[in-house]
N, C-alpha and C. Protein backbone atom coordinates (compact mmCIF):
# COMPACT_ATOMS: atom_id res chain seq x y z
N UNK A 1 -42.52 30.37 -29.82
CA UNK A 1 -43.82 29.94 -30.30
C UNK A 1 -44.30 30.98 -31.30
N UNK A 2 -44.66 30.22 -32.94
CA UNK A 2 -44.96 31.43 -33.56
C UNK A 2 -46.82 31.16 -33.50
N UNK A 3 -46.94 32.46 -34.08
CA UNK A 3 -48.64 33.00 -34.30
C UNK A 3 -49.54 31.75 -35.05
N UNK A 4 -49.23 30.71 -35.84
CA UNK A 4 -49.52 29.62 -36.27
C UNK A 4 -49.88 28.67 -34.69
N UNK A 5 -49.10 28.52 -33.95
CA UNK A 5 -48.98 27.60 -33.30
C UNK A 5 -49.95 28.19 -32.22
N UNK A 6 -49.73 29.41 -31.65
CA UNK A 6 -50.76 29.90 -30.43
C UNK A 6 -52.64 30.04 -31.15
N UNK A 7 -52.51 29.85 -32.85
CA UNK A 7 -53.92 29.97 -33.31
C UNK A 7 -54.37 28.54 -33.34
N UNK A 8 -53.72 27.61 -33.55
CA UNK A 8 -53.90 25.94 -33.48
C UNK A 8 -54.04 25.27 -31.91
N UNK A 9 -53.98 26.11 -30.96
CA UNK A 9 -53.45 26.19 -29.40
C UNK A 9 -55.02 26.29 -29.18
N UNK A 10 -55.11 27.61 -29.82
CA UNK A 10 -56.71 27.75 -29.10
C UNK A 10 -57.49 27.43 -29.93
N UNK A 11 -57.57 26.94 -31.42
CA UNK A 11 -58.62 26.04 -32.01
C UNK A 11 -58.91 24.90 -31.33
N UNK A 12 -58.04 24.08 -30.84
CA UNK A 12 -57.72 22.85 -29.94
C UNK A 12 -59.08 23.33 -28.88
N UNK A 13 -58.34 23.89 -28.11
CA UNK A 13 -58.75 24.67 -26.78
C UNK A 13 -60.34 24.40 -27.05
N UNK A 14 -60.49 25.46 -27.84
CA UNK A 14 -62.10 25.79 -27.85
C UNK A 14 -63.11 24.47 -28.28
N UNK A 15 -62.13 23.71 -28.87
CA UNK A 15 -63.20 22.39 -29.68
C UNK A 15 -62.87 21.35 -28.40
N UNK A 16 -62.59 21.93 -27.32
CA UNK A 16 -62.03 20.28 -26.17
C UNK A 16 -62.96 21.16 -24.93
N UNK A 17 -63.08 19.85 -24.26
CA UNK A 17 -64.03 19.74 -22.89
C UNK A 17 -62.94 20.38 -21.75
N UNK A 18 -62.49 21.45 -22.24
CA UNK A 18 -60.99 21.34 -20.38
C UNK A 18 -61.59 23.18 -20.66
N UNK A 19 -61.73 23.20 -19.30
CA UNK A 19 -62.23 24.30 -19.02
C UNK A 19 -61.36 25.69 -18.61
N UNK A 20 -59.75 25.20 -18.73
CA UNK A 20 -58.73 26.13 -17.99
C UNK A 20 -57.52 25.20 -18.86
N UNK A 21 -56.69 26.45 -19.63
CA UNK A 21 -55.14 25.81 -19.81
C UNK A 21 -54.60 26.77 -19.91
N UNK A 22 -52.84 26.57 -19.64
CA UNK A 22 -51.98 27.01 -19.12
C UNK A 22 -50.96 26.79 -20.04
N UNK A 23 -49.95 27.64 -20.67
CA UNK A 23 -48.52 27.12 -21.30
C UNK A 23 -47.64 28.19 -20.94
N UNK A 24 -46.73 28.01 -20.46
CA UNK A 24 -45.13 28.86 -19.98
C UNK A 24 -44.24 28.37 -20.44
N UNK A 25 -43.26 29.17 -20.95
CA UNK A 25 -42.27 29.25 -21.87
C UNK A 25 -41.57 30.09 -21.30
N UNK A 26 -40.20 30.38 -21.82
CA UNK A 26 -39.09 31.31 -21.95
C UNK A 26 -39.60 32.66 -22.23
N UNK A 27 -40.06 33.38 -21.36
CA UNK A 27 -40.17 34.79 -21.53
C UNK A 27 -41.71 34.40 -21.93
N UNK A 28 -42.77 33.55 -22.39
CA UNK A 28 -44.05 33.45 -22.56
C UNK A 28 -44.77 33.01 -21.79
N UNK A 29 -45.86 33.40 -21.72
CA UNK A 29 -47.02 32.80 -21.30
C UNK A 29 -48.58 32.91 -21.88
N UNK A 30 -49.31 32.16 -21.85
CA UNK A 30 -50.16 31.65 -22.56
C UNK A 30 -51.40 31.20 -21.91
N UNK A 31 -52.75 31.81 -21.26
CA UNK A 31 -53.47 31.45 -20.28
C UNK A 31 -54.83 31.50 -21.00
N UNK A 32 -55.61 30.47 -21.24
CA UNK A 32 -57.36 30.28 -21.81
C UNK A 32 -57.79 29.64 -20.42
N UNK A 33 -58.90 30.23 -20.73
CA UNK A 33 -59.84 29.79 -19.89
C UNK A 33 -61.60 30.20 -20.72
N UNK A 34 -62.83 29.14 -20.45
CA UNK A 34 -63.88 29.32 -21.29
C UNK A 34 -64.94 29.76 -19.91
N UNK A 35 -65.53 30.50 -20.37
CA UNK A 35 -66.31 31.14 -19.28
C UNK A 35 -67.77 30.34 -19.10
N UNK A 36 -68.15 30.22 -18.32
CA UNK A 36 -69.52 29.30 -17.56
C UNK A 36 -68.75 28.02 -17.03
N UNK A 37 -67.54 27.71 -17.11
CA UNK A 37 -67.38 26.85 -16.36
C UNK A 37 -66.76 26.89 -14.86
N UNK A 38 -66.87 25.80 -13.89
CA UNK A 38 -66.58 25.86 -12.72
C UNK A 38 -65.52 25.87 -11.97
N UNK A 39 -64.48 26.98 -12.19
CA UNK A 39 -63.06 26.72 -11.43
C UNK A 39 -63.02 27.26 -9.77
N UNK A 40 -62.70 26.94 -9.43
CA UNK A 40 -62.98 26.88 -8.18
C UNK A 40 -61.26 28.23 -7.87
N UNK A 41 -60.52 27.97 -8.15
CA UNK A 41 -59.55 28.55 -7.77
C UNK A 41 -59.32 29.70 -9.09
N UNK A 42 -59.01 31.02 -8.72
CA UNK A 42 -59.10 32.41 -9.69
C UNK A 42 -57.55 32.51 -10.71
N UNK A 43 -57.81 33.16 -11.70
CA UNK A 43 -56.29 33.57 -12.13
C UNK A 43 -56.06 34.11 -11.65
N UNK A 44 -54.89 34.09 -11.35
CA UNK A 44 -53.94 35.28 -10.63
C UNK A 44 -53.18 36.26 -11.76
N UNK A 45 -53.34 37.84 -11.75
CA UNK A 45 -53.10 38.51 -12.72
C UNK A 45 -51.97 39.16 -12.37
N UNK A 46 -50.86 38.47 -13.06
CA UNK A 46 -49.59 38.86 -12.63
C UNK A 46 -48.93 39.35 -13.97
N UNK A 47 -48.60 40.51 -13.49
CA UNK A 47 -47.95 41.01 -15.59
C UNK A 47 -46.20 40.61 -15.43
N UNK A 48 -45.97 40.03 -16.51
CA UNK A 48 -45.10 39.54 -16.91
C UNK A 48 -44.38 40.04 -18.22
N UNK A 49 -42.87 40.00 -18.03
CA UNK A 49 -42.34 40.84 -19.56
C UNK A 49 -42.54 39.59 -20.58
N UNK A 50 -42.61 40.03 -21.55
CA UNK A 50 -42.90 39.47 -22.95
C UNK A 50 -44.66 38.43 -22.49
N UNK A 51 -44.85 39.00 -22.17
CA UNK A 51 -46.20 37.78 -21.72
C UNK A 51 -47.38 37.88 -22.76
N UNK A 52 -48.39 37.07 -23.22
CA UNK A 52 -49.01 36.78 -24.14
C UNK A 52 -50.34 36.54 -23.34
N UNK A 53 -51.22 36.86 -23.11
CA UNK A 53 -52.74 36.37 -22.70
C UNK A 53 -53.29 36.48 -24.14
N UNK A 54 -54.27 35.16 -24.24
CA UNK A 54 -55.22 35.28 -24.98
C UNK A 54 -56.20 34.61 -24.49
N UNK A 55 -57.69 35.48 -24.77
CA UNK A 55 -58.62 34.68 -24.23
C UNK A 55 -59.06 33.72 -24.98
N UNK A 56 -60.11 32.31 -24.60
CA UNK A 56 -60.68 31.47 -25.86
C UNK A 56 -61.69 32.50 -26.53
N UNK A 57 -62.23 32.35 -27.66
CA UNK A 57 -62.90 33.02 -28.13
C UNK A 57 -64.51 32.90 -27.36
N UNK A 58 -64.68 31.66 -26.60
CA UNK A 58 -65.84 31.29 -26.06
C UNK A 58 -65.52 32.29 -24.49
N UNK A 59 -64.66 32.91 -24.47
CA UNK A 59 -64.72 33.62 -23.10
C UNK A 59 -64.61 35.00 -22.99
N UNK A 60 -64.95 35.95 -24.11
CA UNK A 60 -64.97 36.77 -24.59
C UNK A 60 -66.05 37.37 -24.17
N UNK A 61 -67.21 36.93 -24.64
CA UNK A 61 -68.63 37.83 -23.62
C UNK A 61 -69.40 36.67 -23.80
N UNK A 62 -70.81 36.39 -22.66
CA UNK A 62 -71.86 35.56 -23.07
C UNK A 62 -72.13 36.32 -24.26
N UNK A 63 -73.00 35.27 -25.07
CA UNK A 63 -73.74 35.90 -25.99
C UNK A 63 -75.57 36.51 -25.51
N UNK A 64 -75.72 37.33 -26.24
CA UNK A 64 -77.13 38.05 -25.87
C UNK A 64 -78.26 37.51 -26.54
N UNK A 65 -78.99 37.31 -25.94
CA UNK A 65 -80.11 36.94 -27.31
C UNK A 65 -80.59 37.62 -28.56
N UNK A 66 -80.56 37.63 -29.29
CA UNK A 66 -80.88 38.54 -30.48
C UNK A 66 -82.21 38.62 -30.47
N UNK A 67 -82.78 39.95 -30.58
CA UNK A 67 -84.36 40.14 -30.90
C UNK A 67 -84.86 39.94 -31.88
N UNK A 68 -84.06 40.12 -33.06
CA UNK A 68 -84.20 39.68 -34.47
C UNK A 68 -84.53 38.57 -35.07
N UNK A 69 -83.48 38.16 -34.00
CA UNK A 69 -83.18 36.37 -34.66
C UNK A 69 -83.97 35.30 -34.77
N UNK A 70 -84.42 34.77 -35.82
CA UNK A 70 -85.77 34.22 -36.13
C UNK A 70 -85.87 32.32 -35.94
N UNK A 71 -84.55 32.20 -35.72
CA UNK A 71 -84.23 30.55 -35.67
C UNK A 71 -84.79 29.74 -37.04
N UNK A 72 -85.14 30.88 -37.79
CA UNK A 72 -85.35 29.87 -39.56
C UNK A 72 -84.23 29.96 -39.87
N UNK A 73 -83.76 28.72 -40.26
CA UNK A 73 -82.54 28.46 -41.26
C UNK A 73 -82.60 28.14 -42.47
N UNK A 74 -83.99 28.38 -43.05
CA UNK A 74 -84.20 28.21 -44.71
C UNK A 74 -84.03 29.41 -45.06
N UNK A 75 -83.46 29.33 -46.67
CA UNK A 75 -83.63 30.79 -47.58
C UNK A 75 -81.90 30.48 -47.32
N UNK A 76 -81.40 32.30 -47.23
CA UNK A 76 -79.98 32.39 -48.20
C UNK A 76 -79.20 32.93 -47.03
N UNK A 77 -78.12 32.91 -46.20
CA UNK A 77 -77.77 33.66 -45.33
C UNK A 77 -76.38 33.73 -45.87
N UNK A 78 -75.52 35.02 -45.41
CA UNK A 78 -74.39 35.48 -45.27
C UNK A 78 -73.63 34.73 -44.03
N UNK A 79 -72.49 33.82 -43.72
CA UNK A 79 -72.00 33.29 -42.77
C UNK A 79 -70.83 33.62 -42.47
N UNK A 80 -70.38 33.45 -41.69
CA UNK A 80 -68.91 33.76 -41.26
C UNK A 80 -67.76 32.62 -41.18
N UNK A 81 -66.84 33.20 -41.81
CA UNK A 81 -65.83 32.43 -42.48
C UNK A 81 -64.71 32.36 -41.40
N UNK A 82 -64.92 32.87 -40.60
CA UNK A 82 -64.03 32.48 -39.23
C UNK A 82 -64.73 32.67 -37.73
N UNK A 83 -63.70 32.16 -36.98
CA UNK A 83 -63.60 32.58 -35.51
C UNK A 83 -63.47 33.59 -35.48
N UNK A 84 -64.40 34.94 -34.25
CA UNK A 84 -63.87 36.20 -34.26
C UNK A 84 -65.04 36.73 -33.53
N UNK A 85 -65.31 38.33 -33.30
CA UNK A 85 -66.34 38.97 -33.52
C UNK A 85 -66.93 39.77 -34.08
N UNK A 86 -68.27 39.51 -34.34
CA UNK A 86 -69.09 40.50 -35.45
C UNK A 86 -69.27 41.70 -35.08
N UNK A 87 -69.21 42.66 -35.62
CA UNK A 87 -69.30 44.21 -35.65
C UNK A 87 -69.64 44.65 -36.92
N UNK A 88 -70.79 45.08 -36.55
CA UNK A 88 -71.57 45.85 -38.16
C UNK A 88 -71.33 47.20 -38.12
N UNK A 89 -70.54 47.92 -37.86
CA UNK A 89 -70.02 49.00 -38.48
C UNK A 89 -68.26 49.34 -38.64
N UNK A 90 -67.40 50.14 -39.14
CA UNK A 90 -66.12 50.07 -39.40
C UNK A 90 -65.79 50.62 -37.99
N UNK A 91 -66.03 51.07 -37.14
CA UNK A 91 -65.64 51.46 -35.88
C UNK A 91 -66.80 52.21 -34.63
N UNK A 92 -66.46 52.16 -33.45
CA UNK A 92 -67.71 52.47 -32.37
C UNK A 92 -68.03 53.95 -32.84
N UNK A 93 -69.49 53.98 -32.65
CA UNK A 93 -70.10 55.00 -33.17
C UNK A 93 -70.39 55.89 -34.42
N UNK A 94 -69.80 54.76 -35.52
CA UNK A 94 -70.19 55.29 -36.74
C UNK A 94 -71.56 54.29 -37.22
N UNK A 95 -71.80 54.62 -38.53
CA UNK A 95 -73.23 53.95 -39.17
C UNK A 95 -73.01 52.64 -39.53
N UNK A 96 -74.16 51.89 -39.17
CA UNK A 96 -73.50 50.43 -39.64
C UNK A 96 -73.55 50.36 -41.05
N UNK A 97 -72.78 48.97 -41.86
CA UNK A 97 -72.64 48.45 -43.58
C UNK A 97 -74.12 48.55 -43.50
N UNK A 98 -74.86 47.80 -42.95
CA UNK A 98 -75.98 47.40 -43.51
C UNK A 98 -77.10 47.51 -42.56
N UNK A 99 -78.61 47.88 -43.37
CA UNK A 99 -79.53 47.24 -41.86
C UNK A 99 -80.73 47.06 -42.71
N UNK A 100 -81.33 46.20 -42.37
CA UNK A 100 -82.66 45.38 -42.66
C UNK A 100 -83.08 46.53 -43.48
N UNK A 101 -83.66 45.49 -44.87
CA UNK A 101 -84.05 46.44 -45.65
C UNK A 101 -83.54 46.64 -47.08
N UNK A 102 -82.28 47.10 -46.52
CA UNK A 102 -80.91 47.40 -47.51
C UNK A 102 -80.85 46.34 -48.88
N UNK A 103 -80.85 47.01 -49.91
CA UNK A 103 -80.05 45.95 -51.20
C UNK A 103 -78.68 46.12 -50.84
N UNK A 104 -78.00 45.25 -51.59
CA UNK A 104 -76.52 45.26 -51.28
C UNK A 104 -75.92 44.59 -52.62
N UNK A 105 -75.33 44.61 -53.23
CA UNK A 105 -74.34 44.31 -54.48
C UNK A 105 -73.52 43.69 -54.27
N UNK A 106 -73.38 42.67 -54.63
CA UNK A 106 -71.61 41.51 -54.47
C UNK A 106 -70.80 42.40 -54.89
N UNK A 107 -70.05 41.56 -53.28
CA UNK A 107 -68.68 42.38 -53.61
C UNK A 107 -68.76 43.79 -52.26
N UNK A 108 -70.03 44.32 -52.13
CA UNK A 108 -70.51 45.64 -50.83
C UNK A 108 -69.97 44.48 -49.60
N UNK A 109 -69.54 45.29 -48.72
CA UNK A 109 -68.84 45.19 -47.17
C UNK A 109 -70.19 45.13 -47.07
N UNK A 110 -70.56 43.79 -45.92
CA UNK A 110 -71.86 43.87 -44.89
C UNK A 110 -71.23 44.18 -43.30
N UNK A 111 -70.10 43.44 -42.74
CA UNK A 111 -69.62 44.02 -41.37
C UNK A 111 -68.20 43.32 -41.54
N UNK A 112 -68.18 43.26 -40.20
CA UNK A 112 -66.48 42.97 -40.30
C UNK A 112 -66.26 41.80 -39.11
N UNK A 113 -65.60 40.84 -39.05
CA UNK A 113 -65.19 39.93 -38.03
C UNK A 113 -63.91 39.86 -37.99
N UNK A 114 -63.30 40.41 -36.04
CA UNK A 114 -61.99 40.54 -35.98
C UNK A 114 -62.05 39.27 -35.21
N UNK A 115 -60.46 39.13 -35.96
CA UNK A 115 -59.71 37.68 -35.37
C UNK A 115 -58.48 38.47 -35.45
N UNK A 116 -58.37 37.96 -33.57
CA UNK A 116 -56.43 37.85 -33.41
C UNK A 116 -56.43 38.96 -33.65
N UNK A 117 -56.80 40.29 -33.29
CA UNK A 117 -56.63 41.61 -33.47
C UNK A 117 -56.53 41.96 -34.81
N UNK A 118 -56.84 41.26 -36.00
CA UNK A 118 -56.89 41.55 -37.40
C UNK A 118 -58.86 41.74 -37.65
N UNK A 119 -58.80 42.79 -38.68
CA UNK A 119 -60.63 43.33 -38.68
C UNK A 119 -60.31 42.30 -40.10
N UNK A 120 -61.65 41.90 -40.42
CA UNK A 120 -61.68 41.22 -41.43
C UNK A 120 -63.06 41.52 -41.85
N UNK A 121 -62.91 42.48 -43.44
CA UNK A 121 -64.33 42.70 -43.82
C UNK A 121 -65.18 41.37 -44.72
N UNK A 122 -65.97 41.53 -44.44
CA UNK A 122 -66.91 40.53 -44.76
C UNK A 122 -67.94 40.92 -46.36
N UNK A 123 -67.84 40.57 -47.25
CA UNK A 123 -68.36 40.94 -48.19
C UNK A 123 -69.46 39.43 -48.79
N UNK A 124 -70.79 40.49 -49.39
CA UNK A 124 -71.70 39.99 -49.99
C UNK A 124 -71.10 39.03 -51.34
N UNK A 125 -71.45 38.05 -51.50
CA UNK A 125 -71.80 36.92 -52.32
C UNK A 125 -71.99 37.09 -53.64
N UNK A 126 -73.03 37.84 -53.12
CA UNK A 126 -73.79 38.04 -54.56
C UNK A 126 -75.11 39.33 -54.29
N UNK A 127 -75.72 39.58 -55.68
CA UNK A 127 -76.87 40.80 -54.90
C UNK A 127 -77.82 40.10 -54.33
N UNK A 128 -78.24 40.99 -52.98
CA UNK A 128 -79.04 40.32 -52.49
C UNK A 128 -79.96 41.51 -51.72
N UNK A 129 -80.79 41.68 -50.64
CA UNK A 129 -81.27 42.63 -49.57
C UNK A 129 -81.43 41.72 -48.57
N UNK A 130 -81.65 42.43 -47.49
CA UNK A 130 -81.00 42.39 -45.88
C UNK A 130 -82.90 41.87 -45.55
N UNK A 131 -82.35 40.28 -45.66
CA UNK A 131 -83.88 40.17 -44.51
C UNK A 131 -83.86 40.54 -43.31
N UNK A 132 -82.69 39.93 -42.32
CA UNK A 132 -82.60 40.19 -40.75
C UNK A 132 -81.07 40.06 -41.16
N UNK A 133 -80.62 40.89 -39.50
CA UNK A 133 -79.31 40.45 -38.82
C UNK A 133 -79.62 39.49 -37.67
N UNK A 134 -78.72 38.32 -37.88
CA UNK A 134 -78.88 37.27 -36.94
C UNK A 134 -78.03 37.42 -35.76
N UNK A 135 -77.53 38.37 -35.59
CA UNK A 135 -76.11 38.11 -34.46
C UNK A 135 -76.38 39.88 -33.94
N UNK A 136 -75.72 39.75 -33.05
CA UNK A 136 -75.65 41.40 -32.62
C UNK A 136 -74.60 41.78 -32.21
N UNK A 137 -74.01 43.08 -32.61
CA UNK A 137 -72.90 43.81 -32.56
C UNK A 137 -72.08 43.41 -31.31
N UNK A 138 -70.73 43.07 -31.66
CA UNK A 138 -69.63 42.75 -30.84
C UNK A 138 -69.71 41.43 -29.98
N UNK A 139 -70.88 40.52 -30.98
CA UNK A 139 -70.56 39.25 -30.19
C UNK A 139 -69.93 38.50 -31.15
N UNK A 140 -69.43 37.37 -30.22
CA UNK A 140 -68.80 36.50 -30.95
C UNK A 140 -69.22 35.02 -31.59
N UNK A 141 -68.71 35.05 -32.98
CA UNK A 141 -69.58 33.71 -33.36
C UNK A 141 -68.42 32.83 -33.96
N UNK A 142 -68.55 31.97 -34.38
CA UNK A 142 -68.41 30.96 -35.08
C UNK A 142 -67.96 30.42 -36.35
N UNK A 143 -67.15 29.45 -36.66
CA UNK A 143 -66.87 29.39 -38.14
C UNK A 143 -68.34 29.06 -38.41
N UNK A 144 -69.34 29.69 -39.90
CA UNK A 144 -69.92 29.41 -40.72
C UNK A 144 -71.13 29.55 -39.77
N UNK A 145 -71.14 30.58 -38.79
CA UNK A 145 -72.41 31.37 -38.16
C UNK A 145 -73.41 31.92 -39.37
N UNK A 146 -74.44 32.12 -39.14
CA UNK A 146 -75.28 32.67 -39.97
C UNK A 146 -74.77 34.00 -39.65
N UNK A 147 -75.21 35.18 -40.09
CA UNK A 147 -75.00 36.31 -39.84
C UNK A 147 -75.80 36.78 -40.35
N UNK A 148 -76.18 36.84 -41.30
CA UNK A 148 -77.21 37.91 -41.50
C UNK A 148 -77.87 36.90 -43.10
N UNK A 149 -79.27 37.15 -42.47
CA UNK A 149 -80.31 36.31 -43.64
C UNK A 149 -80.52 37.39 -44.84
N UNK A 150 -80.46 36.82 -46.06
CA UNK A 150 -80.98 37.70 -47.06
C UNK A 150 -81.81 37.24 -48.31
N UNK A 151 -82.09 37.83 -49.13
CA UNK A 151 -83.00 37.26 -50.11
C UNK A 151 -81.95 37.29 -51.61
N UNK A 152 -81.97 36.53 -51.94
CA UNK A 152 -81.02 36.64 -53.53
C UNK A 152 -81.74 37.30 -54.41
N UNK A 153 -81.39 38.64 -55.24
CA UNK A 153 -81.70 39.09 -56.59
C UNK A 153 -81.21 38.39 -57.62
């Protein structure tokens, strides 16, 4: 099974109503499961050679409420171009790209969304400044999440 096929596995996954799946293979295995739902019976965490866990992306952490987050969806926002999670700075405990306030220049890194263990920086549009951040550090969002609202120069 190549890396194409286990990313189409769990696009499936995450866009379907089944709350637990399972695939075993020759030396693989392959276990999602989406969190808030009701399984009655636990995984069993058995390590296996060549074995593959991936979680759905929906089972990764609840999400938190954002204090920021204003639920207006008018004006100009920065969105996210994949499945993954947001992290506004290049690694734990350094300064974040951006924070309310900030001008920023197309083309400036605002944060980064990792998918599939790949960081993927996220860059401004166009110039703009930082109305709010809509999401909060290390959660996970969505293809074409808002992420962070801004004003166009």
């Amino acid at each position: 099974m190549n890396l194409q096929e286990i990313k189409k596995i769990m696009e499936l996954f995450d866009n379907s109503d089944i709350a637990k799946f399972e695939l075993k293979q020759e030396g693989f295995e392959l276990k999602l499961q989406k969190t808030g739902c009701n399984i009655t019976q636990p995984i069993p965490q058995q390590p296996a050679p060549q074995t593959l866990t991936a979680p759905a992306p929906a089972a990764l952490e609840a999400p938190i409420p954002t204090p920021q987050a204003n639920n207006d969806t008018s004006g100009h926002f920065i969105t996210s171009p994949m499945v993954g999670t947001f992290y506004r700075s290049p690694s734990p405990g350094a300064a974040p790209y951006i924070n309310v306030g900030d001008t920023i220049k197309k083309g400036q890194t605002v944060a980064i969304i990792e998918a599939m263990k790949i960081m993927n920086e996220i860059e401004a549009e166009f110039d703009c400044k930082v109305i709010s951040i809509e999401v909060n550090d290390g959660q996970p969002v969505e293809f074409n999440t808002n992420l962070i609202k801004v004003q166009k120069l």
